[in-house]
C-alpha atoms as a PDB file:
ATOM      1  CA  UNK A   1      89.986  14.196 -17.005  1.00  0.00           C
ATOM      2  CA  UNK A   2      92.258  12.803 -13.780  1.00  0.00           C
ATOM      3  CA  UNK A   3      88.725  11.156 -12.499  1.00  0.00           C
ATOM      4  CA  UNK A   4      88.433   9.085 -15.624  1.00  0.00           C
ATOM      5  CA  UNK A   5      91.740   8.401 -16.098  1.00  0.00           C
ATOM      6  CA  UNK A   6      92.249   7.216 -12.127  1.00  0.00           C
ATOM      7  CA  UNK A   7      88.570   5.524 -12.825  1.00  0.00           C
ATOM      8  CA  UNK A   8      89.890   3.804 -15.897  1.00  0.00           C
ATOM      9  CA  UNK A   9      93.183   2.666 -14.085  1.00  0.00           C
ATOM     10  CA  UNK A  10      91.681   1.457 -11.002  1.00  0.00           C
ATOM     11  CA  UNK A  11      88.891  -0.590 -13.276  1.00  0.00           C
ATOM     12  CA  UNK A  12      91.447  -2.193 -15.132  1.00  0.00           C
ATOM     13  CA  UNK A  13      93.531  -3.398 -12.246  1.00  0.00           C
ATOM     14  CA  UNK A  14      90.048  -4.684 -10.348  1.00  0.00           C
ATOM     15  CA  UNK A  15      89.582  -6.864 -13.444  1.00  0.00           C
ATOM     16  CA  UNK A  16      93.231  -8.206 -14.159  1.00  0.00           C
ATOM     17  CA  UNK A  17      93.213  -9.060 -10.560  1.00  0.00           C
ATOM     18  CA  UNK A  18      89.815 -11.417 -10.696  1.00  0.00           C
ATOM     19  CA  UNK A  19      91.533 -13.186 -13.887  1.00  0.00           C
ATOM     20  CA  UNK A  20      94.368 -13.950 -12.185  1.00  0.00           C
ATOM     21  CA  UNK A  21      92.612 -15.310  -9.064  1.00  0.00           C
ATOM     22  CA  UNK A  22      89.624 -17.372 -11.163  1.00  0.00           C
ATOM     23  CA  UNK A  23      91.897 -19.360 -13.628  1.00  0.00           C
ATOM     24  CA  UNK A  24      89.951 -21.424 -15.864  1.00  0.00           C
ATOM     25  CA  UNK A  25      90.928 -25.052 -17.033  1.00  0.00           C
ATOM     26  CA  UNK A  26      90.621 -24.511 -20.991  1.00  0.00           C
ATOM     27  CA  UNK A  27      89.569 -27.219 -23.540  1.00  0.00           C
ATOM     28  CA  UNK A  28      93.330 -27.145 -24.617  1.00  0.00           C
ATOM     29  CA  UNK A  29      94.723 -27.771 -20.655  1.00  0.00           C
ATOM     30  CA  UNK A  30      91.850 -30.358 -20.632  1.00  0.00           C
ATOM     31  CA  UNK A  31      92.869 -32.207 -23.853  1.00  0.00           C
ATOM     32  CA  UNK A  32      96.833 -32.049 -22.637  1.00  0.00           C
ATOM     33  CA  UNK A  33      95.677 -33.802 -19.510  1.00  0.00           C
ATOM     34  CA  UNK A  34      93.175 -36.526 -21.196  1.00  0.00           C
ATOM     35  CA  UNK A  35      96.335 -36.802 -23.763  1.00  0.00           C
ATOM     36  CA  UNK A  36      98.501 -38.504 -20.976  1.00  0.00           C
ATOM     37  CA  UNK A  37     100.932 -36.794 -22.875  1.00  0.00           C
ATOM     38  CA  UNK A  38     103.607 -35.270 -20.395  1.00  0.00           C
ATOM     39  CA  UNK A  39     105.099 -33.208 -22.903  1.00  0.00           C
ATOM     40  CA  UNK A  40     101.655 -32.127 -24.497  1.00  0.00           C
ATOM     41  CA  UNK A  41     101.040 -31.018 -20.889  1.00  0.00           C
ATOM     42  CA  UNK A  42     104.047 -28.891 -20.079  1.00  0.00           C
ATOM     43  CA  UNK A  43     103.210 -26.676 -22.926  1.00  0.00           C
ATOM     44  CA  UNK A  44      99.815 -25.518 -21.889  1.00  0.00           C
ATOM     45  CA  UNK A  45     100.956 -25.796 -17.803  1.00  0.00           C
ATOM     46  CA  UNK A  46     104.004 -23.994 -16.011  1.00  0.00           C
ATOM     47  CA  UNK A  47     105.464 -25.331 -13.338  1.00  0.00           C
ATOM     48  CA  UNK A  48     104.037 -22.825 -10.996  1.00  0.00           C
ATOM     49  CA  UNK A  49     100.404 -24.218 -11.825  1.00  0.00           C
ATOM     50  CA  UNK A  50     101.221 -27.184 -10.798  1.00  0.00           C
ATOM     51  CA  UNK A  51      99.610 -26.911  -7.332  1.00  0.00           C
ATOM     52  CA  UNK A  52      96.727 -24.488  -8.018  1.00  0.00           C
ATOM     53  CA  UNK A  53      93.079 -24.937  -8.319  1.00  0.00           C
ATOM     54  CA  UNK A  54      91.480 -24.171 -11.725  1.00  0.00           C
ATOM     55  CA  UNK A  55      87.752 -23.997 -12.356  1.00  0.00           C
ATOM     56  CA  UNK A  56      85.467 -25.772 -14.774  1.00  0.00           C
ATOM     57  CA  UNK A  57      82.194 -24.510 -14.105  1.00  0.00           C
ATOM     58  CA  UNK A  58      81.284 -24.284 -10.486  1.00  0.00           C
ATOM     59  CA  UNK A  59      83.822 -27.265  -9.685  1.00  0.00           C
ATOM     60  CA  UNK A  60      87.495 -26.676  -9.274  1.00  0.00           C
ATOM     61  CA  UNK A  61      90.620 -28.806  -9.930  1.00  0.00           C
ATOM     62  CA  UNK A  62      94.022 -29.197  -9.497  1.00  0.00           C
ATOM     63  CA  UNK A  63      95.863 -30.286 -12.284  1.00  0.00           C
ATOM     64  CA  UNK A  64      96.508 -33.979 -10.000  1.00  0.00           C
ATOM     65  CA  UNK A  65      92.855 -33.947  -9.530  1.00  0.00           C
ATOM     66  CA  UNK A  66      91.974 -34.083 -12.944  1.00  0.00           C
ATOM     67  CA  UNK A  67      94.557 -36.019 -14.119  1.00  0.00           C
ATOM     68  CA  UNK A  68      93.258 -38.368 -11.383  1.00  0.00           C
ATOM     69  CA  UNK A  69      89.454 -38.371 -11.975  1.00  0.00           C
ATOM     70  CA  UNK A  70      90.686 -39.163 -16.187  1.00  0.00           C
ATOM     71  CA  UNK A  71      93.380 -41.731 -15.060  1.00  0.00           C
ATOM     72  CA  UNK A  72      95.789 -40.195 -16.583  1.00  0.00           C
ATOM     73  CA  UNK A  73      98.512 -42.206 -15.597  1.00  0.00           C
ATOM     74  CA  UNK A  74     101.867 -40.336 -17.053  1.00  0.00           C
ATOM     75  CA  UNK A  75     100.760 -36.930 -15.801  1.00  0.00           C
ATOM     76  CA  UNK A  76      99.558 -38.236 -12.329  1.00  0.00           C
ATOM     77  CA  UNK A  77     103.699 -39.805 -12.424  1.00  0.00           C
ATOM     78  CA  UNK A  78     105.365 -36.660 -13.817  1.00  0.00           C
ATOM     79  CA  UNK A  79     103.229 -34.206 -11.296  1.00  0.00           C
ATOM     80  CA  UNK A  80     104.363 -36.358  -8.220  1.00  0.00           C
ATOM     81  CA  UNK A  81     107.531 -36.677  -9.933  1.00  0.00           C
ATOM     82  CA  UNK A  82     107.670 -32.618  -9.628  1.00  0.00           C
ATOM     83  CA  UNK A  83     106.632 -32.583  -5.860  1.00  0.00           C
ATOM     84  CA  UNK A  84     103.203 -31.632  -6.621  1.00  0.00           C
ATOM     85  CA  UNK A  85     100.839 -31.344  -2.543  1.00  0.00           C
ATOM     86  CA  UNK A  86      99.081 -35.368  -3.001  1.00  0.00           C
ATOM     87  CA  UNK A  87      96.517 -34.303  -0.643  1.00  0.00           C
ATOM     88  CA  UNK A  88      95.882 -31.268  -2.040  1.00  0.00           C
ATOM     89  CA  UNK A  89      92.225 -29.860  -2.084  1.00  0.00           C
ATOM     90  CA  UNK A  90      90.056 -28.224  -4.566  1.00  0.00           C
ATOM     91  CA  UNK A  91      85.863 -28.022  -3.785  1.00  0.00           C
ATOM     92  CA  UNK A  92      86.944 -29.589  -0.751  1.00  0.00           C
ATOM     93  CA  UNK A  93      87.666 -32.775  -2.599  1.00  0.00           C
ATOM     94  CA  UNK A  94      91.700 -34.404  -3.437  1.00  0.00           C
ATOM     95  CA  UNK A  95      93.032 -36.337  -5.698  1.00  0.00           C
ATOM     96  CA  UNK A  96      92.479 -39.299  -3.738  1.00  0.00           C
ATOM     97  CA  UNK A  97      88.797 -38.627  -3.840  1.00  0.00           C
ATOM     98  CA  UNK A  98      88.721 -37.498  -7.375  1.00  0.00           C
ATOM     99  CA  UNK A  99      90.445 -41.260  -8.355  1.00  0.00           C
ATOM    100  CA  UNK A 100      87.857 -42.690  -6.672  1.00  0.00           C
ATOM    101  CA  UNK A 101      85.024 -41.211  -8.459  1.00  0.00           C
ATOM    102  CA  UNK A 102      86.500 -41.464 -11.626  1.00  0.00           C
ATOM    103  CA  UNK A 103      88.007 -44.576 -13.580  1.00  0.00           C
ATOM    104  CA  UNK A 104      89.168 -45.677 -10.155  1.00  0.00           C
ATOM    105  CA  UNK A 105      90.444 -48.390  -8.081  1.00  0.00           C
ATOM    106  CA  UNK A 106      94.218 -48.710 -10.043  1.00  0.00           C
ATOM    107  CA  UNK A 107      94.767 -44.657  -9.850  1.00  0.00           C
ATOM    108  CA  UNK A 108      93.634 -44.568  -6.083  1.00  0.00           C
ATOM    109  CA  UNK A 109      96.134 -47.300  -5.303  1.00  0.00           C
ATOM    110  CA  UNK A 110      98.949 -45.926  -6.990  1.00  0.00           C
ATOM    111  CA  UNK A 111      98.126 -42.740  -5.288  1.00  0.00           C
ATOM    112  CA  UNK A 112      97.956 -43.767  -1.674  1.00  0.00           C
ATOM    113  CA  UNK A 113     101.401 -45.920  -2.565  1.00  0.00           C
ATOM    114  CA  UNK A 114     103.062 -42.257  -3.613  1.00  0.00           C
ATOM    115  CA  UNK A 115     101.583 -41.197  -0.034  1.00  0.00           C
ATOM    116  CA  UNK A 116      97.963 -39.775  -0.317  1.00  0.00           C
ATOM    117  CA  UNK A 117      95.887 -39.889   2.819  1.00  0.00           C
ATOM    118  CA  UNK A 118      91.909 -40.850   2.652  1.00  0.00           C
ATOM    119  CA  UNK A 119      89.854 -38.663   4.228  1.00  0.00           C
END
Protein backbone atom coordinates (compact mmCIF):
# COMPACT_ATOMS: atom_id res chain seq x y z
CA UNK A 1 0.00 0.00 0.00
CA UNK A 2 3.21 2.56 0.81
CA UNK A 3 4.51 1.48 -2.93
CA UNK A 4 1.39 2.83 -4.53
CA UNK A 5 0.89 5.52 -2.50
CA UNK A 6 4.86 6.77 -2.87
CA UNK A 7 4.19 5.61 -6.76
CA UNK A 8 1.10 7.76 -6.92
CA UNK A 9 2.89 10.79 -5.18
CA UNK A 10 5.98 10.73 -7.09
CA UNK A 11 3.73 10.41 -10.55
CA UNK A 12 1.85 13.29 -9.70
CA UNK A 13 4.72 15.59 -8.91
CA UNK A 14 6.65 14.27 -12.37
CA UNK A 15 3.55 15.58 -14.17
CA UNK A 16 2.81 19.00 -12.32
CA UNK A 17 6.41 19.65 -12.88
CA UNK A 18 6.30 19.18 -16.98
CA UNK A 19 3.09 21.62 -16.88
CA UNK A 20 4.77 24.07 -15.24
CA UNK A 21 7.91 23.96 -17.44
CA UNK A 22 5.83 23.52 -21.06
CA UNK A 23 3.35 26.50 -20.67
CA UNK A 24 1.12 26.76 -23.51
CA UNK A 25 -0.05 30.13 -25.17
CA UNK A 26 -4.01 29.50 -25.07
CA UNK A 27 -6.55 30.83 -27.66
CA UNK A 28 -7.66 33.24 -24.79
CA UNK A 29 -3.71 34.65 -24.13
CA UNK A 30 -3.66 34.70 -28.00
CA UNK A 31 -6.89 36.75 -28.47
CA UNK A 32 -5.71 39.25 -25.38
CA UNK A 33 -2.57 39.82 -27.39
CA UNK A 34 -4.24 40.21 -31.07
CA UNK A 35 -6.83 42.49 -28.89
CA UNK A 36 -4.06 45.21 -28.37
CA UNK A 37 -5.98 45.52 -25.43
CA UNK A 38 -3.52 46.15 -22.40
CA UNK A 39 -6.03 45.57 -19.93
CA UNK A 40 -7.60 42.48 -21.81
CA UNK A 41 -3.99 41.26 -21.53
CA UNK A 42 -3.20 41.65 -17.86
CA UNK A 43 -6.04 39.42 -17.04
CA UNK A 44 -4.98 36.31 -18.82
CA UNK A 45 -0.90 37.29 -18.13
CA UNK A 46 0.87 37.96 -14.64
CA UNK A 47 3.53 39.94 -14.41
CA UNK A 48 5.89 37.13 -13.82
CA UNK A 49 5.08 35.78 -17.47
CA UNK A 50 6.10 38.55 -18.81
CA UNK A 51 9.58 37.30 -19.82
CA UNK A 52 8.92 33.57 -20.39
CA UNK A 53 8.64 31.50 -23.43
CA UNK A 54 5.25 29.86 -24.15
CA UNK A 55 4.65 27.26 -26.84
CA UNK A 56 2.25 27.08 -29.74
CA UNK A 57 2.94 23.98 -31.37
CA UNK A 58 6.56 23.22 -31.88
CA UNK A 59 7.34 27.14 -31.94
CA UNK A 60 7.73 29.13 -28.78
CA UNK A 61 7.05 32.78 -27.84
CA UNK A 62 7.46 35.32 -25.54
CA UNK A 63 4.65 37.34 -24.89
CA UNK A 64 6.93 40.55 -26.83
CA UNK A 65 7.43 38.12 -29.55
CA UNK A 66 4.02 37.63 -30.32
CA UNK A 67 2.83 40.78 -29.66
CA UNK A 68 5.57 41.70 -32.17
CA UNK A 69 5.01 39.19 -35.04
CA UNK A 70 0.79 40.58 -34.66
CA UNK A 71 1.89 44.29 -34.32
CA UNK A 72 0.35 44.72 -31.50
CA UNK A 73 1.32 48.03 -30.78
CA UNK A 74 -0.16 48.83 -27.03
CA UNK A 75 1.10 45.55 -25.61
CA UNK A 76 4.58 45.75 -27.35
CA UNK A 77 4.45 49.66 -25.28
CA UNK A 78 3.05 48.39 -21.96
CA UNK A 79 5.59 45.15 -21.93
CA UNK A 80 8.65 47.53 -22.48
CA UNK A 81 6.92 49.85 -20.32
CA UNK A 82 7.22 46.89 -17.54
CA UNK A 83 11.00 46.20 -18.27
CA UNK A 84 10.26 43.22 -20.23
CA UNK A 85 14.36 41.47 -21.79
CA UNK A 86 13.91 43.33 -25.77
CA UNK A 87 16.29 40.85 -26.99
CA UNK A 88 14.90 38.15 -25.47
CA UNK A 89 14.88 34.68 -27.29
CA UNK A 90 12.42 32.00 -27.85
CA UNK A 91 13.23 29.09 -30.87
CA UNK A 92 16.25 31.00 -31.07
CA UNK A 93 14.40 33.86 -32.64
CA UNK A 94 13.53 37.74 -30.69
CA UNK A 95 11.26 40.06 -30.97
CA UNK A 96 13.22 41.93 -33.33
CA UNK A 97 13.15 39.00 -35.66
CA UNK A 98 9.61 38.08 -34.99
CA UNK A 99 8.62 42.04 -36.18
CA UNK A 100 10.32 41.42 -39.06
CA UNK A 101 8.56 38.43 -40.22
CA UNK A 102 5.38 39.57 -39.30
CA UNK A 103 3.41 42.90 -40.22
CA UNK A 104 6.83 44.51 -40.06
CA UNK A 105 8.89 47.40 -40.88
CA UNK A 106 6.90 50.12 -38.26
CA UNK A 107 7.09 47.43 -35.18
CA UNK A 108 10.87 46.64 -35.95
CA UNK A 109 11.63 50.35 -35.87
CA UNK A 110 9.92 51.16 -32.85
CA UNK A 111 11.63 48.23 -31.36
CA UNK A 112 15.24 48.91 -32.15
CA UNK A 113 14.32 52.80 -30.98
CA UNK A 114 13.27 51.13 -27.33
CA UNK A 115 16.86 49.38 -27.72
CA UNK A 116 16.60 45.92 -29.50
CA UNK A 117 19.75 44.66 -31.12
CA UNK A 118 19.61 42.75 -34.75
CA UNK A 119 21.21 39.76 -34.84
Amino acid sequence: MKKIISTLFLFGMLLSAGMLSAQQLTQAKMKAINSDNVTTFKKQFAPGDYNKCFTIGNESYSPLGFSSLYGSKNIIKFLLDNKVDINKKCNNKTPLDLAETGKGEETAKYLMQRGAVKN
